[in-house]
C-alpha atoms as a PDB file:
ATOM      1  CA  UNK A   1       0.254 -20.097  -9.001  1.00  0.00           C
ATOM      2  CA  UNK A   2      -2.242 -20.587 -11.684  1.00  0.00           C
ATOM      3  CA  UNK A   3      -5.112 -17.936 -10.325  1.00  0.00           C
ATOM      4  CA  UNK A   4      -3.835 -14.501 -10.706  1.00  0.00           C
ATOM      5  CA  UNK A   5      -5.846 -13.093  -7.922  1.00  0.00           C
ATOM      6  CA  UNK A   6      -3.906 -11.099  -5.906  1.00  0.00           C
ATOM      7  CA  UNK A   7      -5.273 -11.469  -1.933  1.00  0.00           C
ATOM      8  CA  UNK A   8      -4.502  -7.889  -0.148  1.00  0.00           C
ATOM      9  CA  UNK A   9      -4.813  -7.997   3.677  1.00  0.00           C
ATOM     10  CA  UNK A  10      -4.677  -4.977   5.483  1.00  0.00           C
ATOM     11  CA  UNK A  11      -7.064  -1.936   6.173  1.00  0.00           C
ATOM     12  CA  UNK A  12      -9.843  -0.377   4.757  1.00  0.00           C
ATOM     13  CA  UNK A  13     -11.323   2.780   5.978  1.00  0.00           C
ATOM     14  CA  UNK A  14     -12.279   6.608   5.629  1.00  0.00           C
ATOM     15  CA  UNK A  15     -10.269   8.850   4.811  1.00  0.00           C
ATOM     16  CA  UNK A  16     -10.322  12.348   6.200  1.00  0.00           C
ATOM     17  CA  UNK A  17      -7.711  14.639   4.051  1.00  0.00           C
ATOM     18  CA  UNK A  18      -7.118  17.505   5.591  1.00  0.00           C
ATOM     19  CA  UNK A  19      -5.067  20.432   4.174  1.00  0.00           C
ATOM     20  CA  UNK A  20      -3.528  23.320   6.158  1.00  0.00           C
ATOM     21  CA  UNK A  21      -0.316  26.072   5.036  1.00  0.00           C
ATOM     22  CA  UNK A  22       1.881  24.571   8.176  1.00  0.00           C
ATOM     23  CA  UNK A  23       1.543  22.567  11.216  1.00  0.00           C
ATOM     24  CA  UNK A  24       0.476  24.416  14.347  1.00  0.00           C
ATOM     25  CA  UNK A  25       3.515  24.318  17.228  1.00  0.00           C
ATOM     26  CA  UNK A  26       2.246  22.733  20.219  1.00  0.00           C
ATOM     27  CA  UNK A  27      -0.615  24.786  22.427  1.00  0.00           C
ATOM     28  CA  UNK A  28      -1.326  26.104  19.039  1.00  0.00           C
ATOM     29  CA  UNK A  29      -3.750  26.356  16.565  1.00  0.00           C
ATOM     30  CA  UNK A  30      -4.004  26.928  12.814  1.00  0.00           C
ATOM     31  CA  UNK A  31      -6.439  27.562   9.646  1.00  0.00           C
ATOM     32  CA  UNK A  32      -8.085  24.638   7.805  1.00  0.00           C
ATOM     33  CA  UNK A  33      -7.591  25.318   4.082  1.00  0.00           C
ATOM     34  CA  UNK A  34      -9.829  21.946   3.046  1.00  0.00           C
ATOM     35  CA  UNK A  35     -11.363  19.126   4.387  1.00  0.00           C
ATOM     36  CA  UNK A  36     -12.799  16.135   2.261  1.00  0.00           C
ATOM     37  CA  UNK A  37     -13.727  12.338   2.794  1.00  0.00           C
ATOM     38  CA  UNK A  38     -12.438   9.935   0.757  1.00  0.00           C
ATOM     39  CA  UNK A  39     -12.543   6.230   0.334  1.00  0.00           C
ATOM     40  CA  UNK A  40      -9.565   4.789   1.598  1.00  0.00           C
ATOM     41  CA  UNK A  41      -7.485   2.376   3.602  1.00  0.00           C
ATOM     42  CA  UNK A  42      -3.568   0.943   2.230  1.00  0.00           C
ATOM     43  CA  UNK A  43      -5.187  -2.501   1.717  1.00  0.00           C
ATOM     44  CA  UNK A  44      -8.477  -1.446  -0.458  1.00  0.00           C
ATOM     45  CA  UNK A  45      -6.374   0.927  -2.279  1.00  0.00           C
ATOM     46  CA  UNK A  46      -4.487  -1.301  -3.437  1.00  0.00           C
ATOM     47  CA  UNK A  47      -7.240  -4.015  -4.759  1.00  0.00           C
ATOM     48  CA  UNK A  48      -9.091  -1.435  -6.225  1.00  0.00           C
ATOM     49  CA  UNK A  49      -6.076   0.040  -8.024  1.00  0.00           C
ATOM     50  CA  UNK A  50      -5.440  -3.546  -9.357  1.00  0.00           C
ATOM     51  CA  UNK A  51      -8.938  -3.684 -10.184  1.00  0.00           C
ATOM     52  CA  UNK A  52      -8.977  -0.530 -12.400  1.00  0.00           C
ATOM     53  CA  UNK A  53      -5.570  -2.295 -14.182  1.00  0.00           C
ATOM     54  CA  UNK A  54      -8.271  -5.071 -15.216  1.00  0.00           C
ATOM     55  CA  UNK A  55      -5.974  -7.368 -12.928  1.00  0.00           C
ATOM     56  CA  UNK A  56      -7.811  -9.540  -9.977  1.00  0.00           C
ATOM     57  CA  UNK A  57      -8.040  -8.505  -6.298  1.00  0.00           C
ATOM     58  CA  UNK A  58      -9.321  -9.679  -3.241  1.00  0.00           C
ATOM     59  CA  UNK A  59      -9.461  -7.724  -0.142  1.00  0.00           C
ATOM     60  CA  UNK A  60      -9.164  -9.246   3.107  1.00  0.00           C
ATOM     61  CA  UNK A  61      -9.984  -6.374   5.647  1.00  0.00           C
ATOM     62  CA  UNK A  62     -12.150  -5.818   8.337  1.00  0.00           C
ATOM     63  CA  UNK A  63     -15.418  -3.241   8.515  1.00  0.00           C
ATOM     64  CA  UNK A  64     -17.617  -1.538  11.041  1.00  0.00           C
ATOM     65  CA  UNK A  65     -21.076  -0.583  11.117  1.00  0.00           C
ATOM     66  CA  UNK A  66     -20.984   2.210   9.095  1.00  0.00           C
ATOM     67  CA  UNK A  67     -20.085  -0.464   6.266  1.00  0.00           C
ATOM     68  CA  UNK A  68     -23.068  -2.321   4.854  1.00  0.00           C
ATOM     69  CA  UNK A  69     -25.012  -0.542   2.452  1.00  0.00           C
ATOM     70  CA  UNK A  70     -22.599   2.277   2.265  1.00  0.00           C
ATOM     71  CA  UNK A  71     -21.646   4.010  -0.616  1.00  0.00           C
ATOM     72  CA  UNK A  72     -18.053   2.379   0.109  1.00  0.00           C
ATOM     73  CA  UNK A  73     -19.402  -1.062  -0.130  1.00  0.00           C
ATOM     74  CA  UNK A  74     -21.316   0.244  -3.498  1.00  0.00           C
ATOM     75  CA  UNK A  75     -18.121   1.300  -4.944  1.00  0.00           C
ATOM     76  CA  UNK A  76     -15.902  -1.474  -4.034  1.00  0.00           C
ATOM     77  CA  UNK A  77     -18.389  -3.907  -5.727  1.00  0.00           C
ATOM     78  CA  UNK A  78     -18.683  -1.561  -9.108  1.00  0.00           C
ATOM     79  CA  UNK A  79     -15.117  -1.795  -9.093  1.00  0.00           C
ATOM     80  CA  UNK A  80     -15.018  -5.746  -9.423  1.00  0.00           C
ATOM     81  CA  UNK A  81     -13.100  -6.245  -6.612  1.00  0.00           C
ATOM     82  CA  UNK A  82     -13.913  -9.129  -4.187  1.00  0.00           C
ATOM     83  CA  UNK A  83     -14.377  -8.899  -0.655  1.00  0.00           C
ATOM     84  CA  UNK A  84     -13.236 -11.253   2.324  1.00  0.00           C
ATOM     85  CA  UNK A  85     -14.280  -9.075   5.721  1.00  0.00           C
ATOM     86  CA  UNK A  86     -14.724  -9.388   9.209  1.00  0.00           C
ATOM     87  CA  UNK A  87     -17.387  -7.343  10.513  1.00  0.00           C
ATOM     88  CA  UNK A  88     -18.412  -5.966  13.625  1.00  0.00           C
ATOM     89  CA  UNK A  89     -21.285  -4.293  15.026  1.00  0.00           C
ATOM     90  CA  UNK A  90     -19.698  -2.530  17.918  1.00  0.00           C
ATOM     91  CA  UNK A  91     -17.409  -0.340  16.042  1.00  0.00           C
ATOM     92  CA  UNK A  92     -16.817   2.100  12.832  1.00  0.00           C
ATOM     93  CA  UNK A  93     -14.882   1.291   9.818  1.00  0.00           C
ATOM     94  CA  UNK A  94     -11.046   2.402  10.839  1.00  0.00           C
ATOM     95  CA  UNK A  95     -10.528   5.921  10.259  1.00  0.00           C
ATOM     96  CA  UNK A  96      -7.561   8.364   9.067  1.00  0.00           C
ATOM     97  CA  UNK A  97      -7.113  11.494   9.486  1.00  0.00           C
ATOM     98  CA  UNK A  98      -4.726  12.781   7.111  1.00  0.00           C
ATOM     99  CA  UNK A  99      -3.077  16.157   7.272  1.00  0.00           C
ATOM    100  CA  UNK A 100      -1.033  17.899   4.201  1.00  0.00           C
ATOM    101  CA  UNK A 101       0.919  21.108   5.011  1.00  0.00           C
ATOM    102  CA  UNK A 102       1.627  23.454   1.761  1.00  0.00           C
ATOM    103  CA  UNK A 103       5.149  21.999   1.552  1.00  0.00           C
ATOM    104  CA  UNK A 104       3.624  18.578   0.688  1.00  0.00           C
ATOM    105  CA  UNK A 105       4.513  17.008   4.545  1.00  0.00           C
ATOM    106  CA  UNK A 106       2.058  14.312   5.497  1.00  0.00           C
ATOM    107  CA  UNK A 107       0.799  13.705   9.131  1.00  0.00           C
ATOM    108  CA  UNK A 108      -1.475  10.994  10.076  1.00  0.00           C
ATOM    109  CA  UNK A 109      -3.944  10.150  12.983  1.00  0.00           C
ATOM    110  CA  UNK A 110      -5.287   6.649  12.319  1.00  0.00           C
ATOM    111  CA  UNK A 111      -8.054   5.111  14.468  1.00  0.00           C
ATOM    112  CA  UNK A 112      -8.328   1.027  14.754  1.00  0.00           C
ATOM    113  CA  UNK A 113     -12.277   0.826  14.836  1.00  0.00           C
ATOM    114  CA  UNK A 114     -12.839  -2.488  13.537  1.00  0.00           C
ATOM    115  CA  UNK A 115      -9.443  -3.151  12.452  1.00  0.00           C
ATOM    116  CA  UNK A 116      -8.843  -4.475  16.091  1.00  0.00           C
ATOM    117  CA  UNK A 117     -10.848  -7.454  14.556  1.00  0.00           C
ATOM    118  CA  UNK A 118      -7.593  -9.124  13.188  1.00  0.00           C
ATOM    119  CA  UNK A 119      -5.572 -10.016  16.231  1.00  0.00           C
ATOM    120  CA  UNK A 120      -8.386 -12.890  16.950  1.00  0.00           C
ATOM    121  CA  UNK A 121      -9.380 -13.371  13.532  1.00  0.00           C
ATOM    122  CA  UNK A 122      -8.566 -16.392  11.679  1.00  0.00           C
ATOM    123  CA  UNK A 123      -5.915 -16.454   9.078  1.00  0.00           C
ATOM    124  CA  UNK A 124      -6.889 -17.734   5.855  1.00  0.00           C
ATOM    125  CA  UNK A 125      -4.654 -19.951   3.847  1.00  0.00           C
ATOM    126  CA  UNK A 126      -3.735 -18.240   0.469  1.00  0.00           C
ATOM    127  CA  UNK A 127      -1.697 -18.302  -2.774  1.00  0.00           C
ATOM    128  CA  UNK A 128      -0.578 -14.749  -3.744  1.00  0.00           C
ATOM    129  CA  UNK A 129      -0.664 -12.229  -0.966  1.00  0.00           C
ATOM    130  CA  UNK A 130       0.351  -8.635  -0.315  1.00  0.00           C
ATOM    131  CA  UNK A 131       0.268  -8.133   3.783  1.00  0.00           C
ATOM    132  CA  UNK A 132       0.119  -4.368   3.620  1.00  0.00           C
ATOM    133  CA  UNK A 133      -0.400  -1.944   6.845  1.00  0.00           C
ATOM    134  CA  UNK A 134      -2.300  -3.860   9.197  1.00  0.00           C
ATOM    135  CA  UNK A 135      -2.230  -5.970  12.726  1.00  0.00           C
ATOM    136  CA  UNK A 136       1.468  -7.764  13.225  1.00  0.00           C
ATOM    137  CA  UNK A 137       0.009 -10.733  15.150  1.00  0.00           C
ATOM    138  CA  UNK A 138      -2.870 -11.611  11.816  1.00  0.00           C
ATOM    139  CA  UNK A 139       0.047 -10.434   9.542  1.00  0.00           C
ATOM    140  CA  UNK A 140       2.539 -12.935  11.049  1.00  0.00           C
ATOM    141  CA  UNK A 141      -0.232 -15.697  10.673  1.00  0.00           C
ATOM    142  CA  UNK A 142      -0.454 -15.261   7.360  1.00  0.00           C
ATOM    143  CA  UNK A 143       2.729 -15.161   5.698  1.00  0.00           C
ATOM    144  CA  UNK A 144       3.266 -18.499   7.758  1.00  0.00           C
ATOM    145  CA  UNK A 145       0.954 -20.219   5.577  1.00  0.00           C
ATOM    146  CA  UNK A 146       0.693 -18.630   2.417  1.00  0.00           C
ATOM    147  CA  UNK A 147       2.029 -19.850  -1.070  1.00  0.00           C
ATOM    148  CA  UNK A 148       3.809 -16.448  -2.125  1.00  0.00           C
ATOM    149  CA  UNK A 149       3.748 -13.406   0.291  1.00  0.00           C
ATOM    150  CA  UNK A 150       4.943 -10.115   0.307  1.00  0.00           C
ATOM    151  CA  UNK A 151       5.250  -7.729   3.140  1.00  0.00           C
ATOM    152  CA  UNK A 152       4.446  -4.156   3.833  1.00  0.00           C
ATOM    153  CA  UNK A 153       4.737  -2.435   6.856  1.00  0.00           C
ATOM    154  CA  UNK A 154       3.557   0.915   6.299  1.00  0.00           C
ATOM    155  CA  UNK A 155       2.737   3.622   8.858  1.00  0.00           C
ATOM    156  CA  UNK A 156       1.890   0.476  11.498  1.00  0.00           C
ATOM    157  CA  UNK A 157       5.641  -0.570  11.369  1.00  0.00           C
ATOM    158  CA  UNK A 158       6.317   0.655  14.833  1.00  0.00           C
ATOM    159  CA  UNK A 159       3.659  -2.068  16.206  1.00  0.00           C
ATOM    160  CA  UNK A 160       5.610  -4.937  14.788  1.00  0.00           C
ATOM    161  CA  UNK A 161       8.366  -5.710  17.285  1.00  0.00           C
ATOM    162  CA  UNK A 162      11.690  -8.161  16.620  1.00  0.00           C
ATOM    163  CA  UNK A 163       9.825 -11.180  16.933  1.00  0.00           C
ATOM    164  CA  UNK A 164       7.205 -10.439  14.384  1.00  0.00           C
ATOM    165  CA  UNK A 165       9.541  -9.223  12.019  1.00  0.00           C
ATOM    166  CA  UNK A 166      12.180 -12.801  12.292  1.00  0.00           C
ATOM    167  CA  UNK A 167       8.854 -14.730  11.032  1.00  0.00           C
ATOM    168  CA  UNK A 168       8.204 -12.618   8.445  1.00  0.00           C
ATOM    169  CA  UNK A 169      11.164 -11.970   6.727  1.00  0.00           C
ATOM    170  CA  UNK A 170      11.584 -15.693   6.897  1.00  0.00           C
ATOM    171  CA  UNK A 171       8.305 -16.589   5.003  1.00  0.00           C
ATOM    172  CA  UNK A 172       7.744 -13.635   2.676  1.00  0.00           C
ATOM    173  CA  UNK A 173       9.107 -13.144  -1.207  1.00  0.00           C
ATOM    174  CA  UNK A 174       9.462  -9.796  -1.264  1.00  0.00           C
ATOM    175  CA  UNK A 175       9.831  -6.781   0.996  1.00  0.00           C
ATOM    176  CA  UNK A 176       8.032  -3.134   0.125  1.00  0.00           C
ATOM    177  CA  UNK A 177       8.494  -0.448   2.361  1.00  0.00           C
ATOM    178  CA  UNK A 178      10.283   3.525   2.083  1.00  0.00           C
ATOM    179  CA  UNK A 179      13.139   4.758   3.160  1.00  0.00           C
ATOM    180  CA  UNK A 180      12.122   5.460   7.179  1.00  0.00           C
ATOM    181  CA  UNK A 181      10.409   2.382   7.321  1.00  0.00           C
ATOM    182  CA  UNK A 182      13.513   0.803   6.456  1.00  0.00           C
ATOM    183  CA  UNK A 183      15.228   2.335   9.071  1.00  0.00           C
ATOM    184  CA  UNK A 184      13.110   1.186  11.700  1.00  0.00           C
ATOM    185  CA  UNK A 185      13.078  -2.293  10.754  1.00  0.00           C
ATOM    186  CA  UNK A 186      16.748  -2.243  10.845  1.00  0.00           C
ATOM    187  CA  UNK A 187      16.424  -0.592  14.418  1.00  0.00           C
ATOM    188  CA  UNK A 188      14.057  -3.055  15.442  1.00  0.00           C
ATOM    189  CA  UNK A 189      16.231  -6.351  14.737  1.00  0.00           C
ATOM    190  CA  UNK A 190      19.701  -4.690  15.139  1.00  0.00           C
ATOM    191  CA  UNK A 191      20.215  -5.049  11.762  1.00  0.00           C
ATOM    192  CA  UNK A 192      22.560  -3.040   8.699  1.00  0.00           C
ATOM    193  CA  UNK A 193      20.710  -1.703   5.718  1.00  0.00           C
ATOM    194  CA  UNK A 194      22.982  -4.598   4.374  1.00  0.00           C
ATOM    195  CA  UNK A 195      21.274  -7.917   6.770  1.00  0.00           C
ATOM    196  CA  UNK A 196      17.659  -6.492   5.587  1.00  0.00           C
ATOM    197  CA  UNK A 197      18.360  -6.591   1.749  1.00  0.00           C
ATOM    198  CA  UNK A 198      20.155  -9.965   2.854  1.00  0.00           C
ATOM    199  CA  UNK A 199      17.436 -11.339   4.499  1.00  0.00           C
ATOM    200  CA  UNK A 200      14.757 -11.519   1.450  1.00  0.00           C
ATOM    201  CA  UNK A 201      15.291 -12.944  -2.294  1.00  0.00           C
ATOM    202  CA  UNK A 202      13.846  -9.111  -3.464  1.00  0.00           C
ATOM    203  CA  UNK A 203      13.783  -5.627  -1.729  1.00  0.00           C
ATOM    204  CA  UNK A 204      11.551  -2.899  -3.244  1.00  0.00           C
ATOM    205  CA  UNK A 205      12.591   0.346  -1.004  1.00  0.00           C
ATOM    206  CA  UNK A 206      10.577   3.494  -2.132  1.00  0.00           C
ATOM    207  CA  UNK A 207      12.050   7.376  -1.698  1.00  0.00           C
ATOM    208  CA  UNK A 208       8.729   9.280  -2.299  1.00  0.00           C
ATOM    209  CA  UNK A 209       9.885  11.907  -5.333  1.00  0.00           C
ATOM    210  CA  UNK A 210      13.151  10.521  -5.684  1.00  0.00           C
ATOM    211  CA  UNK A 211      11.913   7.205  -7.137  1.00  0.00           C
ATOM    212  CA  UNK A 212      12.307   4.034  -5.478  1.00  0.00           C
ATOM    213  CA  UNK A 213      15.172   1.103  -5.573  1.00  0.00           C
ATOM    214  CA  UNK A 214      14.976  -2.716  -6.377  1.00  0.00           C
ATOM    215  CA  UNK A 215      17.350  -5.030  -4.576  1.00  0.00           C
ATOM    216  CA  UNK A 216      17.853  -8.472  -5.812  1.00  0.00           C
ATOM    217  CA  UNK A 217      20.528 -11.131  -6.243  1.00  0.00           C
ATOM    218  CA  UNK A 218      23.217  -9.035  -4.663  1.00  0.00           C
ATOM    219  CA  UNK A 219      22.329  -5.919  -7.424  1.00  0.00           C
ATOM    220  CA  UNK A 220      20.678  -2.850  -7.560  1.00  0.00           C
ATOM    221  CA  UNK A 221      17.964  -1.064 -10.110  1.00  0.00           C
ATOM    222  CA  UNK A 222      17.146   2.714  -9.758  1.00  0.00           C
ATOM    223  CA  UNK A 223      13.938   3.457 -10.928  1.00  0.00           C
ATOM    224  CA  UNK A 224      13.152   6.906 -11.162  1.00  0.00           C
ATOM    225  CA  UNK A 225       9.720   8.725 -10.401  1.00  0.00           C
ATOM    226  CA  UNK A 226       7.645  10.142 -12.793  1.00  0.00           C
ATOM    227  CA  UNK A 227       7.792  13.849 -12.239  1.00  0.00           C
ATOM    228  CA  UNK A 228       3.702  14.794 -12.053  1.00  0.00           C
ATOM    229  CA  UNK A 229       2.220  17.911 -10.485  1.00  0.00           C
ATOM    230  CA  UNK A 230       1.445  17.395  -6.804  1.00  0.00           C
ATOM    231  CA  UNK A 231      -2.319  17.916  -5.636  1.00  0.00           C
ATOM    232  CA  UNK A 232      -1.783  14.913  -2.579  1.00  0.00           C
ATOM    233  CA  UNK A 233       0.607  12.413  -1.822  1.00  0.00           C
ATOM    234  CA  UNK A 234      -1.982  10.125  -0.022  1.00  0.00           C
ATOM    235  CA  UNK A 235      -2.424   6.959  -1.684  1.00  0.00           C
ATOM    236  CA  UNK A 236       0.561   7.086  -4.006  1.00  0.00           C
ATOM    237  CA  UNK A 237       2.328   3.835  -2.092  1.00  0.00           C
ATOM    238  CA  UNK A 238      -0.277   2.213  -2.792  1.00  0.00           C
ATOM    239  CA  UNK A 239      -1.052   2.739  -6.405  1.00  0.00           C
ATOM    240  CA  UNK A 240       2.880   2.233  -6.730  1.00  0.00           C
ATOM    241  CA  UNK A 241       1.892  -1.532  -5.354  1.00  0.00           C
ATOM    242  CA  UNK A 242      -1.159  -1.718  -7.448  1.00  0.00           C
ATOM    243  CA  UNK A 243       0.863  -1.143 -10.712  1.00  0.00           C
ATOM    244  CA  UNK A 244       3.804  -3.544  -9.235  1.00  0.00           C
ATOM    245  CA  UNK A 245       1.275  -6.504  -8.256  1.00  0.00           C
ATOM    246  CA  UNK A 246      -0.485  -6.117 -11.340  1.00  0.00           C
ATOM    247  CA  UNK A 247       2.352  -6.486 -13.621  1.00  0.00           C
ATOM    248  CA  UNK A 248       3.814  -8.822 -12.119  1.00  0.00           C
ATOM    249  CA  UNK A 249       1.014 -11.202 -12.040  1.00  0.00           C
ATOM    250  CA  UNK A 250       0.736 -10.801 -16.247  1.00  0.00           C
ATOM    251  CA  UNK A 251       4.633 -12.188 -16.205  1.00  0.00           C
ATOM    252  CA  UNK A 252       6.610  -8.946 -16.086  1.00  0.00           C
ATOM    253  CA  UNK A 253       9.792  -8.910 -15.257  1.00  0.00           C
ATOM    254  CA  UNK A 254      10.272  -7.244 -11.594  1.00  0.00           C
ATOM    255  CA  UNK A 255      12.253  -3.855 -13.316  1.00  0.00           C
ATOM    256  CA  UNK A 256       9.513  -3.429 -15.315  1.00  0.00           C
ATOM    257  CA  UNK A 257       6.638  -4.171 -12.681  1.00  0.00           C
ATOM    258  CA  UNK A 258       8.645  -1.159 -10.662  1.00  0.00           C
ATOM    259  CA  UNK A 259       8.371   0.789 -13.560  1.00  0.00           C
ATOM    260  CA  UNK A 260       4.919   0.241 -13.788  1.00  0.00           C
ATOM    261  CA  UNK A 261       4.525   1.364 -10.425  1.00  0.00           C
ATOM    262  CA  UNK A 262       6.483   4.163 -10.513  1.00  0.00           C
ATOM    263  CA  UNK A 263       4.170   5.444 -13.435  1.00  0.00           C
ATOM    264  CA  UNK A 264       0.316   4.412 -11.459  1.00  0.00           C
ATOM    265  CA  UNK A 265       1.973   6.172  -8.391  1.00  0.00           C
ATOM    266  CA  UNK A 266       2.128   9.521 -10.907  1.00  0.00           C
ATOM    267  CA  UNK A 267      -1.508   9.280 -11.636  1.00  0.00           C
ATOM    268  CA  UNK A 268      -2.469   9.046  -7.794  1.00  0.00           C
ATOM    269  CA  UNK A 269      -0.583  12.294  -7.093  1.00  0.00           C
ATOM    270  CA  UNK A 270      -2.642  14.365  -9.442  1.00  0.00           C
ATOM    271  CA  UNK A 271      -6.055  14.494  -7.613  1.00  0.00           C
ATOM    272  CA  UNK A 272      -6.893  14.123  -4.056  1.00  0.00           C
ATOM    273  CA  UNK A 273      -7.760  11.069  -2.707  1.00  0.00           C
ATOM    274  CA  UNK A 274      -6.478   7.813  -2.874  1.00  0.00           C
ATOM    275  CA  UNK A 275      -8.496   6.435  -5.111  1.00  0.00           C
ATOM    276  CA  UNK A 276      -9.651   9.542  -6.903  1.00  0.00           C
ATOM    277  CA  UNK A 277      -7.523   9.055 -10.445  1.00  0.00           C
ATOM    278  CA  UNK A 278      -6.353   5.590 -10.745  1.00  0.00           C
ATOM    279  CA  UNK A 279      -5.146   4.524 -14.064  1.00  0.00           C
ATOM    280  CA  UNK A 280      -6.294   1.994 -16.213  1.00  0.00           C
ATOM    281  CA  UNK A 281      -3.846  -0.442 -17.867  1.00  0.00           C
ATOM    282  CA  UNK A 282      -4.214   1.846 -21.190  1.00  0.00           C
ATOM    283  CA  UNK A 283      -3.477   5.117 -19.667  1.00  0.00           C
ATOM    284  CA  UNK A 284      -0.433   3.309 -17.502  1.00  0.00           C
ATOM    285  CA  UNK A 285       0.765   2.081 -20.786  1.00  0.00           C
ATOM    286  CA  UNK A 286       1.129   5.881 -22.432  1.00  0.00           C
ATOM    287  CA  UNK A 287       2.898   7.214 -19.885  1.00  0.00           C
ATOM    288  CA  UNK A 288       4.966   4.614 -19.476  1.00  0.00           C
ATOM    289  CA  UNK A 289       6.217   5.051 -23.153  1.00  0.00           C
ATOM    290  CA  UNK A 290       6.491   8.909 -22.065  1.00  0.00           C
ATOM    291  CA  UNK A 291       8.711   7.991 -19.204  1.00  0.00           C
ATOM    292  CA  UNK A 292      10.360   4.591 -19.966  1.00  0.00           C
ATOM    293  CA  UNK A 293      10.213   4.149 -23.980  1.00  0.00           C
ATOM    294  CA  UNK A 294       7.770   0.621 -25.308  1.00  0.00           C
ATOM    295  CA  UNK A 295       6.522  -1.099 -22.407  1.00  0.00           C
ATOM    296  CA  UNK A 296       8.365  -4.812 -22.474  1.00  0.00           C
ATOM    297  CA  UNK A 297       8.134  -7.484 -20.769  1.00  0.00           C
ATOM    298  CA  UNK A 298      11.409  -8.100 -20.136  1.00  0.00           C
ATOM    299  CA  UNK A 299      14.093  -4.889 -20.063  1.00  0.00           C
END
């Protein structure tokens, strides 16, 4: 793999964060403390954290109406990241709807829109790619074909079923995905925590605050989280993937790249928005002596 473009396929899509003290019971209703829009969407986030690294992304996602000649489009361009889309004229970018309670819980309501594009659209044929949230059936298509893949359910995980899931894991590198979603994979194929991390050569399983866990060869790493203050959790999976991708496309070894993203996912946490404060390769690199001691390539 000579190009060190990294090809992210998933969504893209607005991002409505909405904060509140607690979550109304049912029949209920409660205060809105803030509401703001945000650029957005696992996929994008990702490329454009990569892009702000100075790394190489291409996003593969598909856009609405509300897409051309937006300030969206605008940004994504300033940022240097290049675009592979689907469009349609029938339907809005996808949306989210993102509610954060005071003790830092997450909800999210997450509208298709044109997303629904990728069960009929054609798969492209590619050398490094990150499948992140998005449609099983386009997900699936890809991996099937593609040099090196890596997999990432995300909040869609419940709309792969068993079938999906035995072609992926059989064509993809390396498995991201938390704690829960972990859980419902294993659910989904009848399978131990012990057949997953058996299943694929390297296992990346995030735990929000308390760090995340790399599996490989039969061994364990712990990495620990940088401990930032928290403003909004949204987008700090992804800039967690952003650092990891990044790093590991410059030749670092996969302890490190989790370091790496360990320390971009502090930086997300800090502002709201997923895509609000992003670090840059230099600003990654201070922390990361902060945190982890002289940034190596191999540790």
């Amino acid at each position: 793999m000579t190009d060190p473009t990294v090809s992210v396929c998933g969504h893209l899509c607005n991002d409505y964060i909405i904060g509140v003290a607690e979550y109304p019971a049912v029949g209920t209703s409660c205060h809105v403390i803030d509401r703001q829009n945000y650029y957005g969407g696992g996929a994008a986030n990702i490329a454009v954290g990569i892009a702000k690294l100075g790394g190489s992304a291409e996003l593969i996602a598909a856009v609405g109406r509300d897409y051309l000649g937006s300030p969206y489009e605008r940004h994504l361009r300033g940022m240097g990241v290049v675009t592979s889309l689907f469009h349609t004229a029938e339907k809005n970018c996808s949306t989210a709807f993102i509610v954060n309670n005071a003790a830092g819980d997450q909800i999210t309501y997450f509208e298709w829109g044109a997303g629904e594009l990728f069960e009929t659209a054609e798969a492209p044929v590619l050398s490094c790619v990150h499948m992140a949230a998005g449609n099983a059936n386009f997900n699936v298509r890809i991996a099937t074909q593609a040099e090196f893949a890596t997999f990432d359910p995300g909040q869609d995980v419940r709309c792969y079923d068993a079938s999906h899931l035995r072609v992926l894991f059989a064509n993809i590198d390396i498995l991201i995905c938390n704690n829960f979603e972990s859980a419902i994979i294993c659910e989904k194929l009848d399978w131990t925590e012990e057949d997953l991390l058996a299943a694929v050569p390297a296992a990346i399983i995030t735990k929000g605050k308390d760090g995340s866990v790399l599996h490989q060869n039969g061994g364990s790493v712990v990495i620990p989280a940088c401990p930032m203050p928290l403003v909004d959790p949204t987008g700090a999976g992804d800039a967690y993937r952003a650092g990891f991708f990044t790093a590991y496309r410059r030749g670092y070894a996969l302890p490190v790249c989790c370091r790496i993203g360990a320390v971009t996912s502090s930086f997300a946490i800090e502002k709201a928005g997923p895509q609000t404060n992003l670090a840059d390769w230099e600003q990654m690199s201070e922390r990361y002596a902060e945190h982890f001691g002289t940034l190596k390539k191999n540790e």
